[in-house]
Each structure stands twice: as structure tokens, then as C-alpha cells.
Protein backbone atom coordinates (compact mmCIF):
# COMPACT_ATOMS: atom_id res chain seq x y z
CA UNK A 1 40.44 -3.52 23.34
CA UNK A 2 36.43 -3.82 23.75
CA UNK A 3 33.86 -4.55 21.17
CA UNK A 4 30.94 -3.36 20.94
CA UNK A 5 27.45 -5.18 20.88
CA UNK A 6 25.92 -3.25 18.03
CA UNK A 7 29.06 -4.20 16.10
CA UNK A 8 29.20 -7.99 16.46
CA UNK A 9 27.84 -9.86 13.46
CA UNK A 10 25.24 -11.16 15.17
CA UNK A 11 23.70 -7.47 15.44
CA UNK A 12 24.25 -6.73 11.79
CA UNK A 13 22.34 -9.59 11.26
CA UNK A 14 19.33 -8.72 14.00
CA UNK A 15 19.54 -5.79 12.52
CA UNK A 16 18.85 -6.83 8.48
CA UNK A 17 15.34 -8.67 9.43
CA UNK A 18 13.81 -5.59 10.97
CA UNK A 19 11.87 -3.00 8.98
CA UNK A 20 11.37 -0.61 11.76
CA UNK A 21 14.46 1.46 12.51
CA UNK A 22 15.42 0.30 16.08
CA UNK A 23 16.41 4.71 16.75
CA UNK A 24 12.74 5.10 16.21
CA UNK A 25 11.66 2.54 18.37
CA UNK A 26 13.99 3.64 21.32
CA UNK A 27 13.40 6.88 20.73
CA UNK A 28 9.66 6.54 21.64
CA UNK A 29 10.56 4.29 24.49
CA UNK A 30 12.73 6.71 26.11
CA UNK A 31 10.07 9.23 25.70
CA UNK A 32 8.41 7.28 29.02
CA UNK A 33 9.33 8.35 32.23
CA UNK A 34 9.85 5.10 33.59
CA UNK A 35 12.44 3.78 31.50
CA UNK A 36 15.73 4.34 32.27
CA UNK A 37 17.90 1.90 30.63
CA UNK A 38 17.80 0.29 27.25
CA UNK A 39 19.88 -3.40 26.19
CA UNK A 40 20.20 -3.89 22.57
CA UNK A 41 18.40 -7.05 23.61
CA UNK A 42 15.44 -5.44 24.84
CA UNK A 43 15.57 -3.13 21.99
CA UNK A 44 15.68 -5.28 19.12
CA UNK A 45 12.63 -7.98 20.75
CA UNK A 46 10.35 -4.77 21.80
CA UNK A 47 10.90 -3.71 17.99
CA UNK A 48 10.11 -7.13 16.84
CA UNK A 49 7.42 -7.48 18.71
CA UNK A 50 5.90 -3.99 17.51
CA UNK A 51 6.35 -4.93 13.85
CA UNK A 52 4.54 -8.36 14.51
CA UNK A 53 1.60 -6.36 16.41
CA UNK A 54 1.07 -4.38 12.95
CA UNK A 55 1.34 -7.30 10.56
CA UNK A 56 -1.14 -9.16 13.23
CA UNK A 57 -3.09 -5.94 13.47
CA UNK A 58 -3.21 -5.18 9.59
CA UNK A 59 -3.89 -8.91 8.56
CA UNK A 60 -7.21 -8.87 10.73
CA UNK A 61 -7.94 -5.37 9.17
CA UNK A 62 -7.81 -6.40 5.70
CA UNK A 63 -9.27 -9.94 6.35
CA UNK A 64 -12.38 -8.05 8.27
CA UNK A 65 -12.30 -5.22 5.88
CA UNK A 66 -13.36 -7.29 2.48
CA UNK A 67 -11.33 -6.10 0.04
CA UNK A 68 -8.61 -8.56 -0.72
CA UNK A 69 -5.53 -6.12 -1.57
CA UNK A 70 -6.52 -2.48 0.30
CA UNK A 71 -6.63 -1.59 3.73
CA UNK A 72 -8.54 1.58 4.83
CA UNK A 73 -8.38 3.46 7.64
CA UNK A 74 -12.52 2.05 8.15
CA UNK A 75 -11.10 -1.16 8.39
CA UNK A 76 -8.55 -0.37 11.00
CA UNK A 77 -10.85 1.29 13.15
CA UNK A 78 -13.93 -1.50 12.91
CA UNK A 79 -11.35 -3.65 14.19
CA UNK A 80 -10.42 -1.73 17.06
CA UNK A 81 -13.65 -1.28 17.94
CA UNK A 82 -15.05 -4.40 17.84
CA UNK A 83 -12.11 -7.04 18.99
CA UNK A 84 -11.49 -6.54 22.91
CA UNK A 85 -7.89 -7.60 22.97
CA UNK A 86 -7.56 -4.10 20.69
CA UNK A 87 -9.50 -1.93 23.21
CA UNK A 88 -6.53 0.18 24.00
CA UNK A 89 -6.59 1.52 20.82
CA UNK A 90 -9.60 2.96 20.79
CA UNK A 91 -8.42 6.57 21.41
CA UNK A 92 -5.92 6.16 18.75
CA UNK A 93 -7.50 5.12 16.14
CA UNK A 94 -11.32 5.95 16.73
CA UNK A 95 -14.27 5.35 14.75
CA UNK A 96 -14.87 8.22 12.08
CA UNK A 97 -17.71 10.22 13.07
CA UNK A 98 -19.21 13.25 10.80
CA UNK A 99 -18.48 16.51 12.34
CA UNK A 100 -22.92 17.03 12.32
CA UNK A 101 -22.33 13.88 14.73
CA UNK A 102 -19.83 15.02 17.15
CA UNK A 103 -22.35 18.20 17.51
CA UNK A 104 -25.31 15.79 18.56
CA UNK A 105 -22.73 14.21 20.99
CA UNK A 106 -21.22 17.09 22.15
CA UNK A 107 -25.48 18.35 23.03
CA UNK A 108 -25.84 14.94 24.80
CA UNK A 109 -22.64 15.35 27.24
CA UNK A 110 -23.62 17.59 29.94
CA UNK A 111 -22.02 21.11 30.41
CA UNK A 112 -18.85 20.94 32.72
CA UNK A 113 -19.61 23.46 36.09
CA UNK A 114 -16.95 26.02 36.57
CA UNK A 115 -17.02 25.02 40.33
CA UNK A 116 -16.31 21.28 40.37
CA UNK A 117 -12.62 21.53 40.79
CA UNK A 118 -12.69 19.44 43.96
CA UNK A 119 -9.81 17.25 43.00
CA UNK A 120 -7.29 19.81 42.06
CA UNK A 121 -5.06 21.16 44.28
């Protein structure tokens, strides 16, 4: 007769100090082309490690943002955009622009050529 890992009491109990559901979290991992292969092991430190990245991530936010108990999407993003350890973010969570700025920004950029298609095949 085998056991499985995920029912061993010491998974139920990984299991009961995580908030994120650990489907979630490998669902999203599988969703890379590179991974082939998940260990409960792996699983259950790469979803720890993503919920301490968001407490980290929304304790600087709030303690940067001012207000003692709210957190606004403002803060989240002045944080991105100033700390350099966060600079991977920056597409994800970008600084809120009016839509009168993007207009000025999208004048600024310079028209794309119909021609320069060098690098495709």
C-alpha cells in the first residue's frame, strides 16, 4: 500500500498556514513553458514565498503611502516605481497616467515605419 505526500499530516499541516490556494499557485506555474515538473516541496515554498513577497510588498506600500489603515492602488504603484529591487513590476502595476497624458506621450513617440520589419522572418 503507498501513501501519498499530500495526505501525510505533515501536508495538512503545510497546508493550514497558507492563505494562497497552492492549485492557484501551480496552476500559474505550469502556465510557463519551462516547467515541467512540480514537488509538493517546491510547491508549497514557491507559494510561501509569493505570499511573503505581498505582505513585504504591501507593508512598504502602506508604510510609504501615509495612511495608517488603507492601501491604494497610488501607493502600490509609487512603490514600484521608485524602489529598484521592485523594477520588474513596473509593467504590472504602472503609474496612473490621465488618458490627456498618454495622448501627449503617444505625440512624443515617433511614428513606427511600415518598412522596418528587418528582424522578422
Amino acid at each position: 500500500m503507498t501513501t501519498s505526500n499530500t495526505n501525510s499530516p505533515s501536508a495538512s499541516v503545510a497546508r493550514k498556514d497558507l492563505s494562497l490556494p497552492m492549485t492557484r499557485v501551480r496552476t500559474i506555474m505550469k502556465s510557463s513553458p519551462d516547467i515541467d515538473n512540480i514537488s509538493q516541496e517546491s510547491l508549497y515554498l514557491i507559494t510561501k514565498a509569493t505570499e511573503y513577497f505581498i505582505i513585504y510588498l504591501t507593508k512598504l506600500s502602506q508604510k510609504n503611502g501615509g495612511k495608517e489603515n488603507s492601501l491604494d492602488y497610488e501607493d502600490l504603484s509609487q512603490v514600484v516605481q521608485r524602489k529598484a529591487a521592485l523594477e520588474f513590476l513596473q509593467d504590472i502595476i504602472p503609474k496612473k497616467i490621465k488618458f490627456s497624458e498618454y495622448l501627449e506621450l503617444l505625440k512624443k513617440e515617433p511614428p513606427v515605419q511600415e518598412g522596418d520589419d528587418d528582424d522578422v522572418l
